[in-house]
ModelCIF file with pLDDT and N, C-alpha, C, O atoms, coordinates in Angstrom:
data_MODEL
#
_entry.id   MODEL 
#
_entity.id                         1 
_entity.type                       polymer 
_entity.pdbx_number_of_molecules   1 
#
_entity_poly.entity_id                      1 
_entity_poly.type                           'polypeptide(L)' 
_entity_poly.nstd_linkage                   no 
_entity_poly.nstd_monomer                   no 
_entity_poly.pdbx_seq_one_letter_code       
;(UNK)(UNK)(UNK)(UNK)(UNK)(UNK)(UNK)(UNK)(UNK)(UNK)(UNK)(UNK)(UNK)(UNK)(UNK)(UNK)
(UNK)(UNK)(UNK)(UNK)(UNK)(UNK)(UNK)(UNK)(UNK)(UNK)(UNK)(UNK)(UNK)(UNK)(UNK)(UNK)
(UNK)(UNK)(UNK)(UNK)(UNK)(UNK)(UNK)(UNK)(UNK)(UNK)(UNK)(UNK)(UNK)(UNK)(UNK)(UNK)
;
_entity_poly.pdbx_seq_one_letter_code_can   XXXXXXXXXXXXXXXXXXXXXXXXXXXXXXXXXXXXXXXXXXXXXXXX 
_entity_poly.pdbx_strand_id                 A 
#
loop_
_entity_poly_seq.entity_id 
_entity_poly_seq.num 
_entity_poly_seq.mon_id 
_entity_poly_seq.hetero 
1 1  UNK n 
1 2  UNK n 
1 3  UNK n 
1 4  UNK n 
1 5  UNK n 
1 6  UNK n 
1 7  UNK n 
1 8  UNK n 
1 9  UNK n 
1 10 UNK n 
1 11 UNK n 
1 12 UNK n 
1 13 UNK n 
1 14 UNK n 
1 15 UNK n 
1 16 UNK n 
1 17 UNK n 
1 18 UNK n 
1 19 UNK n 
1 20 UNK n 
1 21 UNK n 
1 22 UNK n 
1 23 UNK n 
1 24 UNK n 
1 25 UNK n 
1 26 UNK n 
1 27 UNK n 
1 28 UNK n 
1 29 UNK n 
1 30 UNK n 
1 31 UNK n 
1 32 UNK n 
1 33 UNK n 
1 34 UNK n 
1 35 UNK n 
1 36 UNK n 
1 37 UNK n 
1 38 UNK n 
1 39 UNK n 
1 40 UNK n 
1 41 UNK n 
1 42 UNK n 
1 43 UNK n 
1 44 UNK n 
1 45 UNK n 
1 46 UNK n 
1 47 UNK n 
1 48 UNK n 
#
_struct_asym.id          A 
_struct_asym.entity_id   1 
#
loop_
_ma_qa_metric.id 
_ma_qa_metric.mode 
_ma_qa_metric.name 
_ma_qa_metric.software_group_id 
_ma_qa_metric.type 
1 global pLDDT . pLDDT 
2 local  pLDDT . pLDDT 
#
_ma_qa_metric_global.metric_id      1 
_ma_qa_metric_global.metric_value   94.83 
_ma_qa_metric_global.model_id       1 
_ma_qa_metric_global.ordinal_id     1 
#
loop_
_ma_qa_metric_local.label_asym_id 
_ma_qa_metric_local.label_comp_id 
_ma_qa_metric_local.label_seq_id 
_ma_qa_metric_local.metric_id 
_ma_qa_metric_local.metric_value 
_ma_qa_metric_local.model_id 
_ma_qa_metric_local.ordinal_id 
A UNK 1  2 97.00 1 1  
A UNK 2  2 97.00 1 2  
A UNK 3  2 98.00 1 3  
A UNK 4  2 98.00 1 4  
A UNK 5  2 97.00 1 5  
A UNK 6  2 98.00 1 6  
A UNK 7  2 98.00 1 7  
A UNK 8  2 98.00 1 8  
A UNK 9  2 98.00 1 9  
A UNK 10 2 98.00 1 10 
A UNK 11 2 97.00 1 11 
A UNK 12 2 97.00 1 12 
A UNK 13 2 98.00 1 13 
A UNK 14 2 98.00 1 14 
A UNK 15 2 98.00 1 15 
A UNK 16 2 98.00 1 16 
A UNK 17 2 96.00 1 17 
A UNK 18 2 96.00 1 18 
A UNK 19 2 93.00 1 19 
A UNK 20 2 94.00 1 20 
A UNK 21 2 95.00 1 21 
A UNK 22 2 94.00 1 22 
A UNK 23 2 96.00 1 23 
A UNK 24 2 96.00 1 24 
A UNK 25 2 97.00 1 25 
A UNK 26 2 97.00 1 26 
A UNK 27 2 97.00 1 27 
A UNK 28 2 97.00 1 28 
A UNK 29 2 98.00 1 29 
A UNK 30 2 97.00 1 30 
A UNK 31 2 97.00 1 31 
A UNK 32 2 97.00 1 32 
A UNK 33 2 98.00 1 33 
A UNK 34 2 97.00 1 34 
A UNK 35 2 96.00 1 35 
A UNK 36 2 97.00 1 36 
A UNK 37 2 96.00 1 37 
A UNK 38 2 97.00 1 38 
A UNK 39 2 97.00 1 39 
A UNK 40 2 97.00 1 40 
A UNK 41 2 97.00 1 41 
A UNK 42 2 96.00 1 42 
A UNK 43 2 95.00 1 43 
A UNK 44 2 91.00 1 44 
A UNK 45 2 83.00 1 45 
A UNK 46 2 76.00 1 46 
A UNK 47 2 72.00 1 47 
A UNK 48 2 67.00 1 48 
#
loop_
_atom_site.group_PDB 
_atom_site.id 
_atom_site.type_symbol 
_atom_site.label_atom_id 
_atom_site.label_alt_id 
_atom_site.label_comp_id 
_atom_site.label_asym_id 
_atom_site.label_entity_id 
_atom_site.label_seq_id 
_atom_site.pdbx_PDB_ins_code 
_atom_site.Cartn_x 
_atom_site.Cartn_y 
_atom_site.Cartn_z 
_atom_site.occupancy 
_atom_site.B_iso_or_equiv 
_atom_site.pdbx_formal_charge 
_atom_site.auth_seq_id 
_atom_site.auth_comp_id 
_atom_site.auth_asym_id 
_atom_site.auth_atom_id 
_atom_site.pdbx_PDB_model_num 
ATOM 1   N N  . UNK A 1 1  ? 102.194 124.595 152.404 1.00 97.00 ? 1  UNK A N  1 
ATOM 2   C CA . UNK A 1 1  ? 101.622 124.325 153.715 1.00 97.00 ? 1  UNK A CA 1 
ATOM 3   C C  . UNK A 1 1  ? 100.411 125.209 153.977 1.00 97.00 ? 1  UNK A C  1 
ATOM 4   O O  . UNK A 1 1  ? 99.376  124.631 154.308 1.00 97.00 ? 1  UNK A O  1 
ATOM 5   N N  . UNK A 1 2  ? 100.402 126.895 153.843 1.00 97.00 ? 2  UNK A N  1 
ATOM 6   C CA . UNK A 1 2  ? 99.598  127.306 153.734 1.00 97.00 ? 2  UNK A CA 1 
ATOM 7   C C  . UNK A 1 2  ? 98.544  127.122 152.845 1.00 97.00 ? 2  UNK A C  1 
ATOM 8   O O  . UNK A 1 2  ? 97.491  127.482 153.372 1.00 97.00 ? 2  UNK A O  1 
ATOM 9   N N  . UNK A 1 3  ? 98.369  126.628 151.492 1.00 98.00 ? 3  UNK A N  1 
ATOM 10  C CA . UNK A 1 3  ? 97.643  126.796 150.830 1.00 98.00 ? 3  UNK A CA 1 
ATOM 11  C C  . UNK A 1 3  ? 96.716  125.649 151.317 1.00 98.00 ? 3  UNK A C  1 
ATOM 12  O O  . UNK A 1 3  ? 95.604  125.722 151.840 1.00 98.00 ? 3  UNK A O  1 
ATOM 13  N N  . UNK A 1 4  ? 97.646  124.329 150.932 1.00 98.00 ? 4  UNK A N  1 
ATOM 14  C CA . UNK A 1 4  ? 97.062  123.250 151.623 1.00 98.00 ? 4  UNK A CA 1 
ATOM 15  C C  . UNK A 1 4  ? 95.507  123.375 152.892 1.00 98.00 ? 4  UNK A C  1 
ATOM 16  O O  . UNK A 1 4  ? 94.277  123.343 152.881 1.00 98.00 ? 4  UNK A O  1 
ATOM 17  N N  . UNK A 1 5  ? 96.632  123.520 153.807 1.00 97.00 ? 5  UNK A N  1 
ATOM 18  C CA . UNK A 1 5  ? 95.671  123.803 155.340 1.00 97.00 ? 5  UNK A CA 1 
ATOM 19  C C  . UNK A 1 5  ? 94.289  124.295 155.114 1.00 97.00 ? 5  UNK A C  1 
ATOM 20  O O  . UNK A 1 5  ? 93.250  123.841 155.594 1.00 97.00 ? 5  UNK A O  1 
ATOM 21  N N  . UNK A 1 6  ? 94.553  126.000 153.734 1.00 98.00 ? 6  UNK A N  1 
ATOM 22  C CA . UNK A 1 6  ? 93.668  126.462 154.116 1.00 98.00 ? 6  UNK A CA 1 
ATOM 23  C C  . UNK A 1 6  ? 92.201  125.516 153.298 1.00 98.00 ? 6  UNK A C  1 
ATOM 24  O O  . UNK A 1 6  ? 91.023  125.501 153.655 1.00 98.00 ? 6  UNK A O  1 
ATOM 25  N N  . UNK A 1 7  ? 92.798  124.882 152.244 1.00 98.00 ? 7  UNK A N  1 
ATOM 26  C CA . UNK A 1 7  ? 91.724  124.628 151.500 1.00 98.00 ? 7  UNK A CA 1 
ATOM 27  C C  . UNK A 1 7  ? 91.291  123.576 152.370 1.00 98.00 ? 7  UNK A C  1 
ATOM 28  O O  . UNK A 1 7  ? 90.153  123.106 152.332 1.00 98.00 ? 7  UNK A O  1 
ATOM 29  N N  . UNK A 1 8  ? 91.869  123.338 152.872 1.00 98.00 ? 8  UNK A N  1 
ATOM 30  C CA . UNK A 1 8  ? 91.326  121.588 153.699 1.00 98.00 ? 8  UNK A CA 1 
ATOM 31  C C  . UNK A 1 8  ? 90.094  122.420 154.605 1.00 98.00 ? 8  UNK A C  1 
ATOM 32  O O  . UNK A 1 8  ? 88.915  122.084 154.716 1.00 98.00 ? 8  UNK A O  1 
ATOM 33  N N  . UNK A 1 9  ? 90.656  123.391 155.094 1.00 98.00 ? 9  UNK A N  1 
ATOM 34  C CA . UNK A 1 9  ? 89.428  123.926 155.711 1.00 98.00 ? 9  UNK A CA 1 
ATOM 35  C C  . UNK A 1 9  ? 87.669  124.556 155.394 1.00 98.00 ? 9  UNK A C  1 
ATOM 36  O O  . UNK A 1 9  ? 86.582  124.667 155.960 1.00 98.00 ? 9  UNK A O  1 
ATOM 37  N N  . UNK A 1 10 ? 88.298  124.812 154.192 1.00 98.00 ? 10 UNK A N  1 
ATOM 38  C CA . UNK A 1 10 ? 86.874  125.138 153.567 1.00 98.00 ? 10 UNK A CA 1 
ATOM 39  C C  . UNK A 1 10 ? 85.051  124.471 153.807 1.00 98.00 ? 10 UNK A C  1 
ATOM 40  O O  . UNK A 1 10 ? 84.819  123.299 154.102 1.00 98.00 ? 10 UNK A O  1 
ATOM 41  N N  . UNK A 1 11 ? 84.343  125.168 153.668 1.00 97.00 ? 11 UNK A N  1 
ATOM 42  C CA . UNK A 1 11 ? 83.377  124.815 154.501 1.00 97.00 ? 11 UNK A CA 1 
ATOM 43  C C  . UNK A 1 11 ? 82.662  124.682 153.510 1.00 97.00 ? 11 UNK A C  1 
ATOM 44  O O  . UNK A 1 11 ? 82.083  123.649 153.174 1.00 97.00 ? 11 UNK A O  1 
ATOM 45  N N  . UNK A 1 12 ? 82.641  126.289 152.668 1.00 97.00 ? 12 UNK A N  1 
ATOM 46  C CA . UNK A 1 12 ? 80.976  125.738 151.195 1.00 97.00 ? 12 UNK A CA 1 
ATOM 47  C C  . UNK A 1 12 ? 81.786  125.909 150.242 1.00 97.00 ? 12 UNK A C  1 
ATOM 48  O O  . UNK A 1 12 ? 81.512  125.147 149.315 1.00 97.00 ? 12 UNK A O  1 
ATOM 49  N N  . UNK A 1 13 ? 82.869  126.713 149.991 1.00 98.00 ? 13 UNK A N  1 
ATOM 50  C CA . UNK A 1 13 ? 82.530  126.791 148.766 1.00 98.00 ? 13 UNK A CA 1 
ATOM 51  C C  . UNK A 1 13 ? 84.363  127.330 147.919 1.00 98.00 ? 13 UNK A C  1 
ATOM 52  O O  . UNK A 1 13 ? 84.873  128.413 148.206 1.00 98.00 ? 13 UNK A O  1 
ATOM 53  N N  . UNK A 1 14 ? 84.867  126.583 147.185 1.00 98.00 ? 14 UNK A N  1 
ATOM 54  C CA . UNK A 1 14 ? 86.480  126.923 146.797 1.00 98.00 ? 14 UNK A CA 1 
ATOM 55  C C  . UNK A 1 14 ? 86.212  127.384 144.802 1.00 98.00 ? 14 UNK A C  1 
ATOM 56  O O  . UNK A 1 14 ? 85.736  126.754 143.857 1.00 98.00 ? 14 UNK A O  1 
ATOM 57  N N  . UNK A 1 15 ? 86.865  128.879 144.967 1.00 98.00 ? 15 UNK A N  1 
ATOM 58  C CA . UNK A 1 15 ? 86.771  129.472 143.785 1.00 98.00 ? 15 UNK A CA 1 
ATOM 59  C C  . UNK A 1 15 ? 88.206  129.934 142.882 1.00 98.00 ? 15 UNK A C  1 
ATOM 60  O O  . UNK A 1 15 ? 88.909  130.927 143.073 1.00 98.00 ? 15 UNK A O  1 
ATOM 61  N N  . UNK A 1 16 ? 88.320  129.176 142.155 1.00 98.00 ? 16 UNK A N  1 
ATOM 62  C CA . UNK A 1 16 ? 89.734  129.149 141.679 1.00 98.00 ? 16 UNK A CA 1 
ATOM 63  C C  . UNK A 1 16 ? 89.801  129.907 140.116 1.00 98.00 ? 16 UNK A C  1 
ATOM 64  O O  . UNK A 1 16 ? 89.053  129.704 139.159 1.00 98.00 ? 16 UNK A O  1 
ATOM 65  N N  . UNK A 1 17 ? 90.834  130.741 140.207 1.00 96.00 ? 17 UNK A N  1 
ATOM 66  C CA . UNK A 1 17 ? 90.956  131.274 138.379 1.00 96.00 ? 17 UNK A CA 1 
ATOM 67  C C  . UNK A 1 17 ? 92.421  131.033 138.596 1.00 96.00 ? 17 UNK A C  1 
ATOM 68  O O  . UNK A 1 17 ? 93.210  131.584 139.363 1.00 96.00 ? 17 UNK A O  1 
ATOM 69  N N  . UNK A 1 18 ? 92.584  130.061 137.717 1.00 96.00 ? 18 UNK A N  1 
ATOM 70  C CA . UNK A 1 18 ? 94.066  130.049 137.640 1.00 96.00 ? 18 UNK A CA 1 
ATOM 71  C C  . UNK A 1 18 ? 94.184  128.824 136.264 1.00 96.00 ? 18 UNK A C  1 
ATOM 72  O O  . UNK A 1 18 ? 93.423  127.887 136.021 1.00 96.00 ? 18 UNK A O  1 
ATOM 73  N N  . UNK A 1 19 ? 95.492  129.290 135.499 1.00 93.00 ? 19 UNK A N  1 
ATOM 74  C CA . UNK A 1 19 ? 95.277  128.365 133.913 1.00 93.00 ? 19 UNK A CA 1 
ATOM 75  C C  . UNK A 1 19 ? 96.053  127.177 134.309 1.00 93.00 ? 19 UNK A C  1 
ATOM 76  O O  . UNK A 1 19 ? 96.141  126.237 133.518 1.00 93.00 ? 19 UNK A O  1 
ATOM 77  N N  . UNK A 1 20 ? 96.703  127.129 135.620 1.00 94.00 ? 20 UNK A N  1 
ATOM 78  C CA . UNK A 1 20 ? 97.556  125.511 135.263 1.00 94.00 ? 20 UNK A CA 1 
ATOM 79  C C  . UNK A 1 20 ? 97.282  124.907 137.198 1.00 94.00 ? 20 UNK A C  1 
ATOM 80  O O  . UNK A 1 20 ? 98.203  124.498 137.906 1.00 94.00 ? 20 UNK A O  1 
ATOM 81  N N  . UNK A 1 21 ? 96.216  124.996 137.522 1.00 95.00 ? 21 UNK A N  1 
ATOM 82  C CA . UNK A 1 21 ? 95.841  123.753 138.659 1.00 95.00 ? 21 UNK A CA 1 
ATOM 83  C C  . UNK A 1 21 ? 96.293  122.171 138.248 1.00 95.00 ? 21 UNK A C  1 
ATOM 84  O O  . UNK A 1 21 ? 95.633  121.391 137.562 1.00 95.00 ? 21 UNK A O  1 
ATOM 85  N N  . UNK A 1 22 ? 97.725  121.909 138.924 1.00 94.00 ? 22 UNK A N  1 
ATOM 86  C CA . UNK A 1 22 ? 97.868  121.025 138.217 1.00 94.00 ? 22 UNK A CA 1 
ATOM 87  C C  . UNK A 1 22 ? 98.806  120.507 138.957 1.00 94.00 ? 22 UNK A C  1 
ATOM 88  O O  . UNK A 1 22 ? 99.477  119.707 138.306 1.00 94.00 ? 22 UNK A O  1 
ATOM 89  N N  . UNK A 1 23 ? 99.230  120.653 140.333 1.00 96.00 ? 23 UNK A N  1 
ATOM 90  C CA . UNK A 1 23 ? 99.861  119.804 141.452 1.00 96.00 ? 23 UNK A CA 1 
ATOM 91  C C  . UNK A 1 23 ? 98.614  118.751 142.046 1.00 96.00 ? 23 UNK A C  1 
ATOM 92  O O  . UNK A 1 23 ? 97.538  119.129 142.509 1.00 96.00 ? 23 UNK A O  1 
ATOM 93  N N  . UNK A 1 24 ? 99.080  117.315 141.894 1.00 96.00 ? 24 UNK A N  1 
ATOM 94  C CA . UNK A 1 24 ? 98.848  116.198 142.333 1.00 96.00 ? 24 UNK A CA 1 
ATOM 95  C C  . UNK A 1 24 ? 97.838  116.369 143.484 1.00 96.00 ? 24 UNK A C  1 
ATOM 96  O O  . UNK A 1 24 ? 96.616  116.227 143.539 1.00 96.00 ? 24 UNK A O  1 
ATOM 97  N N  . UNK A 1 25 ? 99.047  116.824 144.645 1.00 97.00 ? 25 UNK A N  1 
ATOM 98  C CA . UNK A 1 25 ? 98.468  116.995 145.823 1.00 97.00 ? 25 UNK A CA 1 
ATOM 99  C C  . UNK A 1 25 ? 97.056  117.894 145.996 1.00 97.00 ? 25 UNK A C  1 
ATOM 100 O O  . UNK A 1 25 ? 96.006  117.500 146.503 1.00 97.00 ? 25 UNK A O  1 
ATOM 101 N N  . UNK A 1 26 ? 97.283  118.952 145.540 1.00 97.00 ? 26 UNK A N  1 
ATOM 102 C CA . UNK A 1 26 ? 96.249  119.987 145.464 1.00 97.00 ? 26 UNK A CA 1 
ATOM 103 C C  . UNK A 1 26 ? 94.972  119.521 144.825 1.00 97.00 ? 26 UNK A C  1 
ATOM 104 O O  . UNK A 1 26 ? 93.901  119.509 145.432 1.00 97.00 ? 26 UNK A O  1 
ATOM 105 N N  . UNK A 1 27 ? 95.137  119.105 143.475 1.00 97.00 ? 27 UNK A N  1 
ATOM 106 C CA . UNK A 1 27 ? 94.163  118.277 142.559 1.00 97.00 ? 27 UNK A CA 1 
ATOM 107 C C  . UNK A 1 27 ? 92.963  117.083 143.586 1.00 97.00 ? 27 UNK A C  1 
ATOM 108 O O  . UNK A 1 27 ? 91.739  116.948 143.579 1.00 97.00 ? 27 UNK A O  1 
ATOM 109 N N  . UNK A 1 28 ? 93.885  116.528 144.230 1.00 97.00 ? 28 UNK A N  1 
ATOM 110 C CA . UNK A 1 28 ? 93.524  115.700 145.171 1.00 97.00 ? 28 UNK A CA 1 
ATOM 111 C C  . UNK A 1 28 ? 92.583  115.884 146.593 1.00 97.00 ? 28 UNK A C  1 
ATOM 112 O O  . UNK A 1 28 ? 91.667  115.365 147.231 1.00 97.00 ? 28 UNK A O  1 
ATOM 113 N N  . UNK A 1 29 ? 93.291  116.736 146.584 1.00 98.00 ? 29 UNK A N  1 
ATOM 114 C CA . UNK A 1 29 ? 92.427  117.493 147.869 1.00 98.00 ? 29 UNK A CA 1 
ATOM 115 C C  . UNK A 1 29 ? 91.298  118.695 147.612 1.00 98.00 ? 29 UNK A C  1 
ATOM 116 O O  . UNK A 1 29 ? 90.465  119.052 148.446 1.00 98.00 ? 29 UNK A O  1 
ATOM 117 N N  . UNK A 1 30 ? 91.458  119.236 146.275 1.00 97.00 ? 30 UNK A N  1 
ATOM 118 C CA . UNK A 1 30 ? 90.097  119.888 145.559 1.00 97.00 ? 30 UNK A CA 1 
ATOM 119 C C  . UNK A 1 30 ? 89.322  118.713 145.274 1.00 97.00 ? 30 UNK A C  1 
ATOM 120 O O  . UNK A 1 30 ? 88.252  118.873 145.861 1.00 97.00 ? 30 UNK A O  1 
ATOM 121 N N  . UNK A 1 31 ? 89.321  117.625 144.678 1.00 97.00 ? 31 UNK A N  1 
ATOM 122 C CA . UNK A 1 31 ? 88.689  116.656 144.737 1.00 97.00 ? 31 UNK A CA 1 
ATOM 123 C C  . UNK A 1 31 ? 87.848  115.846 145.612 1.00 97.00 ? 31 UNK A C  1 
ATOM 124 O O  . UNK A 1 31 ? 86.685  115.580 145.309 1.00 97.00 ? 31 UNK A O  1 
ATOM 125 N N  . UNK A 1 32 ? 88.581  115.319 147.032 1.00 97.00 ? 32 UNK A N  1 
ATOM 126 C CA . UNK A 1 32 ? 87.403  115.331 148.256 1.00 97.00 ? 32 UNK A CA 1 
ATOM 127 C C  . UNK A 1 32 ? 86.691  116.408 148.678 1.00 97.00 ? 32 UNK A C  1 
ATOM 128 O O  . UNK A 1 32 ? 85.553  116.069 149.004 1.00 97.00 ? 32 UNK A O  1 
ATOM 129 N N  . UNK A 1 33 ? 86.934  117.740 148.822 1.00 98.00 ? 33 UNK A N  1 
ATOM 130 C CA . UNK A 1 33 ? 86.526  118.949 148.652 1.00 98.00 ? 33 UNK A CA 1 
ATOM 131 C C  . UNK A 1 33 ? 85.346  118.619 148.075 1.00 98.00 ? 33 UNK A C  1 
ATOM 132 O O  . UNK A 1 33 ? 84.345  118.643 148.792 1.00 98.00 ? 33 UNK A O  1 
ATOM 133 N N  . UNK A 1 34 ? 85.254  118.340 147.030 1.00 97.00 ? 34 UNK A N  1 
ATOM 134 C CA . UNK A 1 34 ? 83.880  118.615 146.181 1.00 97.00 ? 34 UNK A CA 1 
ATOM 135 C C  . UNK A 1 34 ? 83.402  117.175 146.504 1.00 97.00 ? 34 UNK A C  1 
ATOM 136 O O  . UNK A 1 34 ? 82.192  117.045 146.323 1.00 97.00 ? 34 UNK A O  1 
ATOM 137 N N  . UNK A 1 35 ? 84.011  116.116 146.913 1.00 96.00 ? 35 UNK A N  1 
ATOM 138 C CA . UNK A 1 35 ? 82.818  115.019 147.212 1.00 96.00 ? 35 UNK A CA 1 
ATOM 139 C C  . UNK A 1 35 ? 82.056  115.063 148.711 1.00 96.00 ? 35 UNK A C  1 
ATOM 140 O O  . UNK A 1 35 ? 81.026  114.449 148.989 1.00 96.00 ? 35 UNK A O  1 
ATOM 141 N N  . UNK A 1 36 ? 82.831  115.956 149.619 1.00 97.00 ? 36 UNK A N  1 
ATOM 142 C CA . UNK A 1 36 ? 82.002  116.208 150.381 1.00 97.00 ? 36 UNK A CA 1 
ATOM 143 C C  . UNK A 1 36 ? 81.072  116.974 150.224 1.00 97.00 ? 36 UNK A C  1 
ATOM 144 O O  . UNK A 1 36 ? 80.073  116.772 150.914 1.00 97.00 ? 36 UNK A O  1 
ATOM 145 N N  . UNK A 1 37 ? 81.074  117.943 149.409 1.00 96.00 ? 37 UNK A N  1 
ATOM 146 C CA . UNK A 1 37 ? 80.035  118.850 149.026 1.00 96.00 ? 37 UNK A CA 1 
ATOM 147 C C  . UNK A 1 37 ? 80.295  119.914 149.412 1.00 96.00 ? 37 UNK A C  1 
ATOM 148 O O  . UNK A 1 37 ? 79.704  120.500 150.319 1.00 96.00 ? 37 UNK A O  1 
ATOM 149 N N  . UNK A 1 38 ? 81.292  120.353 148.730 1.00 97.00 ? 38 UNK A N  1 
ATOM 150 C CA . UNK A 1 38 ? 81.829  121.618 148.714 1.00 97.00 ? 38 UNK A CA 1 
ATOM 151 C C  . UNK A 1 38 ? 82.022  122.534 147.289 1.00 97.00 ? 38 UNK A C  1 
ATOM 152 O O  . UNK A 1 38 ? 83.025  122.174 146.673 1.00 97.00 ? 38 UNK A O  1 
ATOM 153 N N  . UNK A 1 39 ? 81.573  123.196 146.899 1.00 97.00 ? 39 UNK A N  1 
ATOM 154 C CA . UNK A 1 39 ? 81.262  123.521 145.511 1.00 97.00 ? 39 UNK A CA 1 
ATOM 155 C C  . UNK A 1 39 ? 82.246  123.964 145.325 1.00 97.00 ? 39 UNK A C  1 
ATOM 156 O O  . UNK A 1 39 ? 82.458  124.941 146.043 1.00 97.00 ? 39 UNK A O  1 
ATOM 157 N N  . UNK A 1 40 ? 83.456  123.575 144.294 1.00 97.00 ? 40 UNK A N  1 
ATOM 158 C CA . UNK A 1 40 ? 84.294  123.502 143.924 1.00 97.00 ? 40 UNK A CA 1 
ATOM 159 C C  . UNK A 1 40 ? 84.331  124.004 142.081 1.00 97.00 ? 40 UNK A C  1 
ATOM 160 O O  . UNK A 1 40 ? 83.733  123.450 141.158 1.00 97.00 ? 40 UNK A O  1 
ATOM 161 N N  . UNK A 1 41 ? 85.081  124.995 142.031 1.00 97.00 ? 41 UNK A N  1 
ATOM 162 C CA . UNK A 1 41 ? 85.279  126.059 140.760 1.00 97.00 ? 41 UNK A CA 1 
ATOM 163 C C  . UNK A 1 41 ? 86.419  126.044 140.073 1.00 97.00 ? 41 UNK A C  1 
ATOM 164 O O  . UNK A 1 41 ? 87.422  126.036 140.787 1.00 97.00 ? 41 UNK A O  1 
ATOM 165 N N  . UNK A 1 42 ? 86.571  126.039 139.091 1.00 96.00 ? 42 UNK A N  1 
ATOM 166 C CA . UNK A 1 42 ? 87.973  126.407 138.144 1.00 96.00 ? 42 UNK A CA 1 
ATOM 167 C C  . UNK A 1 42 ? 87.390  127.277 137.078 1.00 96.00 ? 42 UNK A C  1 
ATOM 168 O O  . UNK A 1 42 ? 86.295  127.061 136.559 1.00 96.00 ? 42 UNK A O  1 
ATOM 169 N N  . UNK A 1 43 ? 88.157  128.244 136.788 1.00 95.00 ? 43 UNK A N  1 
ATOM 170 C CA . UNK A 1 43 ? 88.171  129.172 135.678 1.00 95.00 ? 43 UNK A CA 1 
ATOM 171 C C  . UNK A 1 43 ? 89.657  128.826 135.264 1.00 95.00 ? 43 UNK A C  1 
ATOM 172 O O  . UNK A 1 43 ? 90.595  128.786 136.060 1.00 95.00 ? 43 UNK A O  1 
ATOM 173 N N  . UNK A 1 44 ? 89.732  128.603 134.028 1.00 91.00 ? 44 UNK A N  1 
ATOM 174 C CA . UNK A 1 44 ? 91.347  128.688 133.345 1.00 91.00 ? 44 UNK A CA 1 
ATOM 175 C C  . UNK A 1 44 ? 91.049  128.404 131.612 1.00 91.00 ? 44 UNK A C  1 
ATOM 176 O O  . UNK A 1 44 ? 90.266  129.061 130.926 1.00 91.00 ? 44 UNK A O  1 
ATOM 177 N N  . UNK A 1 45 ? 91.764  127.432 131.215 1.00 83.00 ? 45 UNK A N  1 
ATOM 178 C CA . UNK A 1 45 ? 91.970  127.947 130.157 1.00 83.00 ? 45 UNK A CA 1 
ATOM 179 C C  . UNK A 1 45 ? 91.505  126.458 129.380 1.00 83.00 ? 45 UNK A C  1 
ATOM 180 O O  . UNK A 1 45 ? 91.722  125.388 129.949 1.00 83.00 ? 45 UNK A O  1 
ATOM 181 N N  . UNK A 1 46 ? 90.959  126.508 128.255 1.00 76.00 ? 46 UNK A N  1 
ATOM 182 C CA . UNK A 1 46 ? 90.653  124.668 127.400 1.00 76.00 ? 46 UNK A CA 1 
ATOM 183 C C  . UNK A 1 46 ? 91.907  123.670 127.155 1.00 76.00 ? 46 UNK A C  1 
ATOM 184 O O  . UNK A 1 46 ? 91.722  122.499 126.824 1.00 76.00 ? 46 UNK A O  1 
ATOM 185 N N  . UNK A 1 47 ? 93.051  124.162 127.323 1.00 72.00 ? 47 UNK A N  1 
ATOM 186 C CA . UNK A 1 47 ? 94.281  123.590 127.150 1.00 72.00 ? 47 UNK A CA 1 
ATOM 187 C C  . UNK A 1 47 ? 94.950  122.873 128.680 1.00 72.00 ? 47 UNK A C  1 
ATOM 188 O O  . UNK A 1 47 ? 95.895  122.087 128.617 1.00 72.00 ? 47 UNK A O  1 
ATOM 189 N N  . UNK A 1 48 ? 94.504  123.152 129.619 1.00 67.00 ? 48 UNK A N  1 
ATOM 190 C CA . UNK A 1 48 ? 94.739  122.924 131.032 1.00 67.00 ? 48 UNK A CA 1 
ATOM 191 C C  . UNK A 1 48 ? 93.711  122.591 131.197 1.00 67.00 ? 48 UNK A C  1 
ATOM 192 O O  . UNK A 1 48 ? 93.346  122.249 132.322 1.00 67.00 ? 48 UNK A O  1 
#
């Protein structure tokens, strides 16, 4: 719930290091995230 909320809120810019981003929901909502134009980041790993 928290995590959710907060990313929904984001304004410029979501910076992620993590090796397994990989809940549906979350995926999903980093995804409009960046089509609104929100610069959207992953650091992890070539296997994930």
């Amino acid at each position: 719930q928290k995590i959710e909320g907060w990313l929904a809120a984001a304004e410029r810019s979501i910076q992620i290091a993590d090796a397994k981003v990989q809940d549906p929901a979350i995926v999903r909502l980093l995804v409009q995230k960046a089509a609104s134009g929100i610069a959207v980041r992953v650091l992890g790993d070539e296997a994930h």
